[in-house]
Protein backbone atom coordinates (compact mmCIF):
# COMPACT_ATOMS: atom_id res chain seq x y z
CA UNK A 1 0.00 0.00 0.00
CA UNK A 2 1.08 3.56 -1.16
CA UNK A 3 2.85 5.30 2.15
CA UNK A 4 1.20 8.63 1.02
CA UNK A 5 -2.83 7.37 1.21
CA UNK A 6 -5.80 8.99 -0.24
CA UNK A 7 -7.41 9.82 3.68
CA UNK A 8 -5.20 10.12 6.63
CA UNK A 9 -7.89 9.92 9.47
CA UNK A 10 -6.97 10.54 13.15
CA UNK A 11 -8.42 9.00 15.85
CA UNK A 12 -9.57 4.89 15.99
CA UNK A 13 -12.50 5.33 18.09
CA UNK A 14 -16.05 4.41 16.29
CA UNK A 15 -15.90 7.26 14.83
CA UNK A 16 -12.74 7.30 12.71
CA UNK A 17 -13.58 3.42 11.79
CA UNK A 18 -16.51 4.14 10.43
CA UNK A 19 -15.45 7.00 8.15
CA UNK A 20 -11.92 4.99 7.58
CA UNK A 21 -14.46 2.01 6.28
CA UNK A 22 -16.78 4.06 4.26
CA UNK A 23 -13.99 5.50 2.43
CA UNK A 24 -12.06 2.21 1.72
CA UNK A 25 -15.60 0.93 0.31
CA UNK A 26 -15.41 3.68 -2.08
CA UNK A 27 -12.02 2.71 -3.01
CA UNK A 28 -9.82 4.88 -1.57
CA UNK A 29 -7.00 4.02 0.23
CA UNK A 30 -6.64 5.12 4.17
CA UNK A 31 -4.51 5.36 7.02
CA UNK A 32 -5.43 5.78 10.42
CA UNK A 33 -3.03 7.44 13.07
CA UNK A 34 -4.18 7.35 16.61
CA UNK A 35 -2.82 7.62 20.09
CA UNK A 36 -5.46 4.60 21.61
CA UNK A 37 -6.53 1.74 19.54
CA UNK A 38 -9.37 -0.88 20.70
CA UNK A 39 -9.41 -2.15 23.52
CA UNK A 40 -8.43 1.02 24.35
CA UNK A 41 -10.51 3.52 23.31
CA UNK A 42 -13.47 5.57 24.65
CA UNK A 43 -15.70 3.79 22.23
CA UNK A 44 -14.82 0.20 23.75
CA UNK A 45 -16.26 1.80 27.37
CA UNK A 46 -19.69 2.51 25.64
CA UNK A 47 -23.02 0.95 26.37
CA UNK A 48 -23.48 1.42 22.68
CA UNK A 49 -26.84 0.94 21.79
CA UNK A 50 -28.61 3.25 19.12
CA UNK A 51 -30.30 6.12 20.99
CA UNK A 52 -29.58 9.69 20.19
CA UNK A 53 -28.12 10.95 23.70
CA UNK A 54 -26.79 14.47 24.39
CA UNK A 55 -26.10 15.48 21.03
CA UNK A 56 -26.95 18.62 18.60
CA UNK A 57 -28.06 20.28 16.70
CA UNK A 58 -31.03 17.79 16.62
CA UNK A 59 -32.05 18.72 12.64
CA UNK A 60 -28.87 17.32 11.39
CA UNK A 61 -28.99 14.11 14.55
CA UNK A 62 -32.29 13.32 13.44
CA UNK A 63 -31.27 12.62 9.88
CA UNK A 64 -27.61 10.95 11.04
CA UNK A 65 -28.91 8.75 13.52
CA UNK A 66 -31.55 7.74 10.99
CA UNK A 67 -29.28 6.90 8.91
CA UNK A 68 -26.90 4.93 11.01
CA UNK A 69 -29.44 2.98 12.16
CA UNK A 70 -30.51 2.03 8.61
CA UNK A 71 -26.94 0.78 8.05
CA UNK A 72 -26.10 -1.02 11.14
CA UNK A 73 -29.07 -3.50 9.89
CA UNK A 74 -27.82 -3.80 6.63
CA UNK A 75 -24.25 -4.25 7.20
CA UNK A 76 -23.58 -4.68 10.89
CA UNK A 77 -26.64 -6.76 11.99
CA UNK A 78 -26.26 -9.29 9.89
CA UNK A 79 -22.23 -10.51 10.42
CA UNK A 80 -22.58 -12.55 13.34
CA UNK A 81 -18.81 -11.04 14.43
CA UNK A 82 -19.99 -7.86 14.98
CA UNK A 83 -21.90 -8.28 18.22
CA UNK A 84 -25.03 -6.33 17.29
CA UNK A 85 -28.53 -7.69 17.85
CA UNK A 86 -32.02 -5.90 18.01
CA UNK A 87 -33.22 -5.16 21.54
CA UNK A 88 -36.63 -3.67 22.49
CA UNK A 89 -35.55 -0.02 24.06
CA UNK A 90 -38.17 2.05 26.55
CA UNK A 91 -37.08 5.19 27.95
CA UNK A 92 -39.43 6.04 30.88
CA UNK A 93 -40.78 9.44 32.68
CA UNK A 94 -41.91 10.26 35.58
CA UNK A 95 -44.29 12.63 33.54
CA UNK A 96 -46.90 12.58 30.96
CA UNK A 97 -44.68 13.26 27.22
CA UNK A 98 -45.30 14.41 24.18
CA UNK A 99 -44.12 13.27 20.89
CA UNK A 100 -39.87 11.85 21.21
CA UNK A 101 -37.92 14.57 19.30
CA UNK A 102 -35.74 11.83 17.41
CA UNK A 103 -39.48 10.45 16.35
CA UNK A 104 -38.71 10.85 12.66
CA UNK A 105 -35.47 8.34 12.74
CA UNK A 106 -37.20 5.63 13.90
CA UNK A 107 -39.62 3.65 11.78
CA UNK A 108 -42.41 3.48 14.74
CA UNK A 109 -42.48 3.99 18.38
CA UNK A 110 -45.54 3.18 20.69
CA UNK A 111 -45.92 3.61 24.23
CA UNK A 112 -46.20 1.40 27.06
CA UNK A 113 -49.33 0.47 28.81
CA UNK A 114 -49.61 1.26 32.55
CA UNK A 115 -48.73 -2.02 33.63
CA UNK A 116 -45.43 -2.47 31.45
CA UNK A 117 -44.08 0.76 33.62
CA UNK A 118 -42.00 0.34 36.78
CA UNK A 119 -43.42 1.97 40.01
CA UNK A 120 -42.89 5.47 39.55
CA UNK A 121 -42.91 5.90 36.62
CA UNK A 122 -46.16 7.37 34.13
CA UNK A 123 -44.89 7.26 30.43
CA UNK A 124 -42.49 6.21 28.04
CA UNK A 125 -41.44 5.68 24.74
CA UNK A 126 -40.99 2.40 23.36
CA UNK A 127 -39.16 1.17 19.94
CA UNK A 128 -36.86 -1.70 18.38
CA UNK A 129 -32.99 -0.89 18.30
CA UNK A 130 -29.76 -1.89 18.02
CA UNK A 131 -27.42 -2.72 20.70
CA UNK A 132 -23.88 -3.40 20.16
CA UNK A 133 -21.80 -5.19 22.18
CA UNK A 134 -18.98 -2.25 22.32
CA UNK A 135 -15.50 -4.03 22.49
CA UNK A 136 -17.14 -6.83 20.41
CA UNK A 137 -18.16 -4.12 17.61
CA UNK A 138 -15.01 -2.26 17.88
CA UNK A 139 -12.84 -5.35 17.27
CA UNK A 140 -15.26 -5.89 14.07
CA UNK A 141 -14.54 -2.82 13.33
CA UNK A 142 -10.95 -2.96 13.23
CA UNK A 143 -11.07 -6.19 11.09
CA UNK A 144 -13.21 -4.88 8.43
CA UNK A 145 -11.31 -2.11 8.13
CA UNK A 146 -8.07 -3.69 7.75
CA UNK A 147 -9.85 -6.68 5.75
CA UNK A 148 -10.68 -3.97 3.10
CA UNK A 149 -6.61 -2.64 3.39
CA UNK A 150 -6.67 0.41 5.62
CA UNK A 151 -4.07 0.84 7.86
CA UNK A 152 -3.76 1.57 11.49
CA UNK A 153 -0.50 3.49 13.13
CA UNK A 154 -0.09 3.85 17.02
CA UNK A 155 0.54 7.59 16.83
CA UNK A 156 -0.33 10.87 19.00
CA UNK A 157 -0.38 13.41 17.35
CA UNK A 158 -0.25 17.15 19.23
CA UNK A 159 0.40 19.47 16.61
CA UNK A 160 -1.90 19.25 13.36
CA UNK A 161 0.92 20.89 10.93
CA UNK A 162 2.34 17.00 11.92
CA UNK A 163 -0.29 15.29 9.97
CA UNK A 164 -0.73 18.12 7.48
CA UNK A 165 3.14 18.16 6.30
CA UNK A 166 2.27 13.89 5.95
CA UNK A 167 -1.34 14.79 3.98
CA UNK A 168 -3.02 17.74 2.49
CA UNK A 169 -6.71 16.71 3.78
CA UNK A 170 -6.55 15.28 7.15
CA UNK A 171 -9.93 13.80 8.70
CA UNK A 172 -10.11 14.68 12.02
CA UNK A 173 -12.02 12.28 14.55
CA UNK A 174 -10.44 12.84 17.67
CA UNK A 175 -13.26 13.71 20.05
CA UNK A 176 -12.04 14.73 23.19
CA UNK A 177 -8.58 15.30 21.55
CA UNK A 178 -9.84 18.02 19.91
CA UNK A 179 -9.66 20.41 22.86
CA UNK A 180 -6.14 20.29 22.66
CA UNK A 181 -5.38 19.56 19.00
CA UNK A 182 -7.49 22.48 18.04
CA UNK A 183 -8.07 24.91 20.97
CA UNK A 184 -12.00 24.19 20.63
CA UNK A 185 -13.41 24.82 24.37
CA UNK A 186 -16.48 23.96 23.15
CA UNK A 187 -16.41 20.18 23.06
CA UNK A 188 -15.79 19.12 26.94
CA UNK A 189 -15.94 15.69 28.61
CA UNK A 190 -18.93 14.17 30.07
CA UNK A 191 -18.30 11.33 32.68
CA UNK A 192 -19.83 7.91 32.06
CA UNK A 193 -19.38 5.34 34.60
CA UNK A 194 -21.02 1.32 33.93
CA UNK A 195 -21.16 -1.86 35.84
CA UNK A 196 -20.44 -5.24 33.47
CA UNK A 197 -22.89 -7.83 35.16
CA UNK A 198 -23.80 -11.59 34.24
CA UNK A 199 -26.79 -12.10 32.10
CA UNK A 200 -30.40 -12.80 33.81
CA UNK A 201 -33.33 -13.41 32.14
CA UNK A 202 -33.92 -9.72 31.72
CA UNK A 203 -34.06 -9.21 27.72
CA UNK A 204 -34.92 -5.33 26.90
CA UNK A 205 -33.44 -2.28 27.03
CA UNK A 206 -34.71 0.38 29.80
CA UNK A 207 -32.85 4.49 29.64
CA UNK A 208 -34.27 6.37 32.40
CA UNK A 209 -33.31 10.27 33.32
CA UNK A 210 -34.47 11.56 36.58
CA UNK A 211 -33.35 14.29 38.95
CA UNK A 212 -31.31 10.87 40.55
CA UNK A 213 -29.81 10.32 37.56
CA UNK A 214 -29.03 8.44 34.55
CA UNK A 215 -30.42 4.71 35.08
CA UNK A 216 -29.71 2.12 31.78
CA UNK A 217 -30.21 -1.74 31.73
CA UNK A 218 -28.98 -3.02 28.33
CA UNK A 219 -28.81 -6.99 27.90
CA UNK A 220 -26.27 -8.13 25.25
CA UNK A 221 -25.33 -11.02 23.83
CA UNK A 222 -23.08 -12.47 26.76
CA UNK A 223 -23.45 -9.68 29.43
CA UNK A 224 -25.31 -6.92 30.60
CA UNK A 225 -24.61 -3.07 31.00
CA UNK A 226 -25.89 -1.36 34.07
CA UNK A 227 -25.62 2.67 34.24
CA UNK A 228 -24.44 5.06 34.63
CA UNK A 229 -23.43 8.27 34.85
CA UNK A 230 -23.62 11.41 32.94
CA UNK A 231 -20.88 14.24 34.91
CA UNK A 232 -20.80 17.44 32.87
CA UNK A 233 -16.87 18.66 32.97
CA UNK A 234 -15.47 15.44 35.02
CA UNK A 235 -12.73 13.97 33.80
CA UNK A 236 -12.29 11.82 36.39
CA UNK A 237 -11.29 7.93 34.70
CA UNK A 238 -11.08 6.11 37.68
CA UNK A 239 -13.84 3.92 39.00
CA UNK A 240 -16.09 5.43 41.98
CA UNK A 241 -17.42 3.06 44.75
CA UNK A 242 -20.00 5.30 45.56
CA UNK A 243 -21.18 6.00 41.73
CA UNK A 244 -21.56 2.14 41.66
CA UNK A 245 -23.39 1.70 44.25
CA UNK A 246 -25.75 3.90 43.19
CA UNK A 247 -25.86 2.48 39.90
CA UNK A 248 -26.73 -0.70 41.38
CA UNK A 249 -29.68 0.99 43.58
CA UNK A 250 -31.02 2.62 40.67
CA UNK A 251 -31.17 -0.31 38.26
CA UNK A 252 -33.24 -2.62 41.24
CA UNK A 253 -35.62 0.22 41.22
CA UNK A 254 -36.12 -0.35 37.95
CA UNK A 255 -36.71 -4.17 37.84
CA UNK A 256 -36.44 -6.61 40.46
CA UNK A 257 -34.50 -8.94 38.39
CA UNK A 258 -31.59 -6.51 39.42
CA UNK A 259 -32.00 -6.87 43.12
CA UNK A 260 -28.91 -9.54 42.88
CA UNK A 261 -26.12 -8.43 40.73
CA UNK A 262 -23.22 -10.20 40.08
CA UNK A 263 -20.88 -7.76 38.90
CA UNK A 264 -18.25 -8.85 36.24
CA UNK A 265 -16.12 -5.16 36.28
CA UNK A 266 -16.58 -1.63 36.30
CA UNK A 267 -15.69 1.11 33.71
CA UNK A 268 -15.31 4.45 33.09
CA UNK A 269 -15.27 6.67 29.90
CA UNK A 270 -15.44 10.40 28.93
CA UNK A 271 -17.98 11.17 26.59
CA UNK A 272 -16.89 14.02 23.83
CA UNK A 273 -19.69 16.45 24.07
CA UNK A 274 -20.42 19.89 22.27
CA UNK A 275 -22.80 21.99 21.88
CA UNK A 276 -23.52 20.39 18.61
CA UNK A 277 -21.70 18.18 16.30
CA UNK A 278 -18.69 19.61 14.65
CA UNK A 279 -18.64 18.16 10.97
CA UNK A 280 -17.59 20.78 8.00
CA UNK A 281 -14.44 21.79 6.51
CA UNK A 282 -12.07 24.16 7.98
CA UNK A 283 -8.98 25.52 5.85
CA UNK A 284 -5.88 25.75 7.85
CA UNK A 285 -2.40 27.09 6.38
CA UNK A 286 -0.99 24.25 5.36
CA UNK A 287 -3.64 22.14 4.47
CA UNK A 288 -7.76 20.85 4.85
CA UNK A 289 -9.15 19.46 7.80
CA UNK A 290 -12.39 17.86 8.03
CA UNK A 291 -13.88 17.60 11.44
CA UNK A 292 -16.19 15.24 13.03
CA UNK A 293 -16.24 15.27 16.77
CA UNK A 294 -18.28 16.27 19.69
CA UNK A 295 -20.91 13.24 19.40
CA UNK A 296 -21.65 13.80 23.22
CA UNK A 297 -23.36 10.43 23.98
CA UNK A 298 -24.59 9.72 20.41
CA UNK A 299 -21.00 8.26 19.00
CA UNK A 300 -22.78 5.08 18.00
CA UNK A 301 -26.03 6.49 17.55
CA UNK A 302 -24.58 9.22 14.82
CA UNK A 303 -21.29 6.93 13.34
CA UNK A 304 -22.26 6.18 9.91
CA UNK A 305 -24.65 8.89 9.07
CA UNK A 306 -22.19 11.39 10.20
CA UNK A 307 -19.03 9.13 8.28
CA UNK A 308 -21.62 9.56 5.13
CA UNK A 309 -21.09 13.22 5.44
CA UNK A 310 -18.01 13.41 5.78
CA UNK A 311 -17.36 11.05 2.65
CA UNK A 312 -19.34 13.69 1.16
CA UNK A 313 -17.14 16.31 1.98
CA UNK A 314 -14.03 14.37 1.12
CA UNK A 315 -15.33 13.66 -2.09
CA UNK A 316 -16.16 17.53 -3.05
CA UNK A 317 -13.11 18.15 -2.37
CA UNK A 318 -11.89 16.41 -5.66
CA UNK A 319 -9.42 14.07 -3.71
């Protein structure tokens, strides 16, 4: 493969993969430089099923996360390596809602009867997703992307005009990274904390957010994720006791099946979040950089509507 590629992406989370993959399918060839590879990325942390979470502007997520969805049944759902299955998902209130603002992404919703609700609780919003089993997906991920002959360098990069003297057009999916790589105070971290438990017999997906908190119960293939946490400007990485605990209260309120929990680990990640999604073009001396970044907790949710764009963009720019 050519040492001077066609795309030189940065970053290896779920992001960069999926525009790194999109690209190769179009038959370009790509490298990807980036300072944490899976395992080891924020993506591998995630709950990661398909629910637009803290992310803007929600035109543009709407349309994305419809779109992502659309394409993780076509070409993720279907490889049994990639972890993904389709999970009933309610979010729950504590008061009477109207329509869900990401209605027009899904192909139906309906709501659940009185009895389906946990005490507490008075409406909700039911529909089918996808859940992916996050360091399963990831590893897919990296596969198909080096199945299709992209190329992934262990690389940190702190100064753009690095990857710019390398590549004129440099894709830039660094999410948190981008603070520092590009002085943008707007994108800040977001705290997510999970408990890995053993399967039960509990099957759907429940996303409640209540003055106590975030609650999540998402069953996957060979484990379930318990949350979690959402910490506005903590960029704390280490596990809290306390924040488990109360993860662990919150998810037996919830359902009784979670009254006994035995816990398999505990993790913690920093969500990337903005005030909305930064994907355009930006002209720097020296070179193009496309950004796509700031997914807040949406990084699944918006990977391959948002990669579509940015193909988009690549591809105007006559590369």
């Amino acid at each position: 493969m050519s040492t001077s590629p066609d795309a030189l992406i940065l970053g290896a989370g779920v992001s960069g993969l999926s525009v790194g993959i999109l690209l190769l399918k179009q038959g370009y060839s790509v490298k990807i430089w980036a300072k944490d590879v899976p395992p080891n990325t924020t993506s591998d942390v995630a709950a990661a099923l398909w629910y637009p979470y803290l992310c803007n502007p929600r035109d543009k997520a709407i349309t994305w996360s419809k779109n992502t969805h659309a394409y993780l049944k076509e070409f993720a759902l279907p490889d049994s390596r990639s972890g993904c299955i389709m999970r009933s998902f309610t979010e729950l209130f504590e008061e009477p809602m109207g329509e869900p603002w990401w209605a027009p992404a899904v192909d139906e919703y309906r709501r659940p009867t009185p009895a389906e609700l946990p005490p507490g609780y008075v409406d909700g919003y039911q529909t089918d997703v996808v859940l992916m089993d996050s360091e399963v997906y990831m590893r897919w991920m990296v596969t198909v992307f080096t199945e299709l002959g992209g190329v992934i360098t262990i690389r940190e990069v702190t100064d753009i005009t690095e990857a710019l003297a390398e590549h004129p057009v440099v894709i830039n999916c660094t999410g948190l990274g981008s603070r520092q790589l590009f002085n943008d105070e707007r994108v800040y971290p977001v705290r997510g904390q999970v408990v890995r438990a053993s399967l039960n017999s509990f099957t759907e997906i429940l996303v409640s957010e209540t003055a106590a908190g975030l609650s999540l119960i998402a069953p996957r293939i060979d484990d379930v994720i318990l949350g979690g946490t959402s910490q506005a400007n903590n960029g704390n990485t280490e596990v809290d006791s306390e924040d488990t605990a109360e993860i662990l209260r919150k998810v037996a309120a919830l359902s009784s099946d979670f009254d006994q929990v035995n816990v398999l680990d505990v993790k913690v990640g920093l969500r990337p979040a903005r005030d909305e999604v930064r994907l355009e073009i930006e002209q720097m001396d020296g070179g193009t950089i496309i950004h796509n970044y700031g997914h807040g907790g949406a990084g699944y949710t918006l990977s391959w509507g948002c990669a579509q764009d940015v193909v988009e963009l690549f591809e105007s720019l006559g590369r």
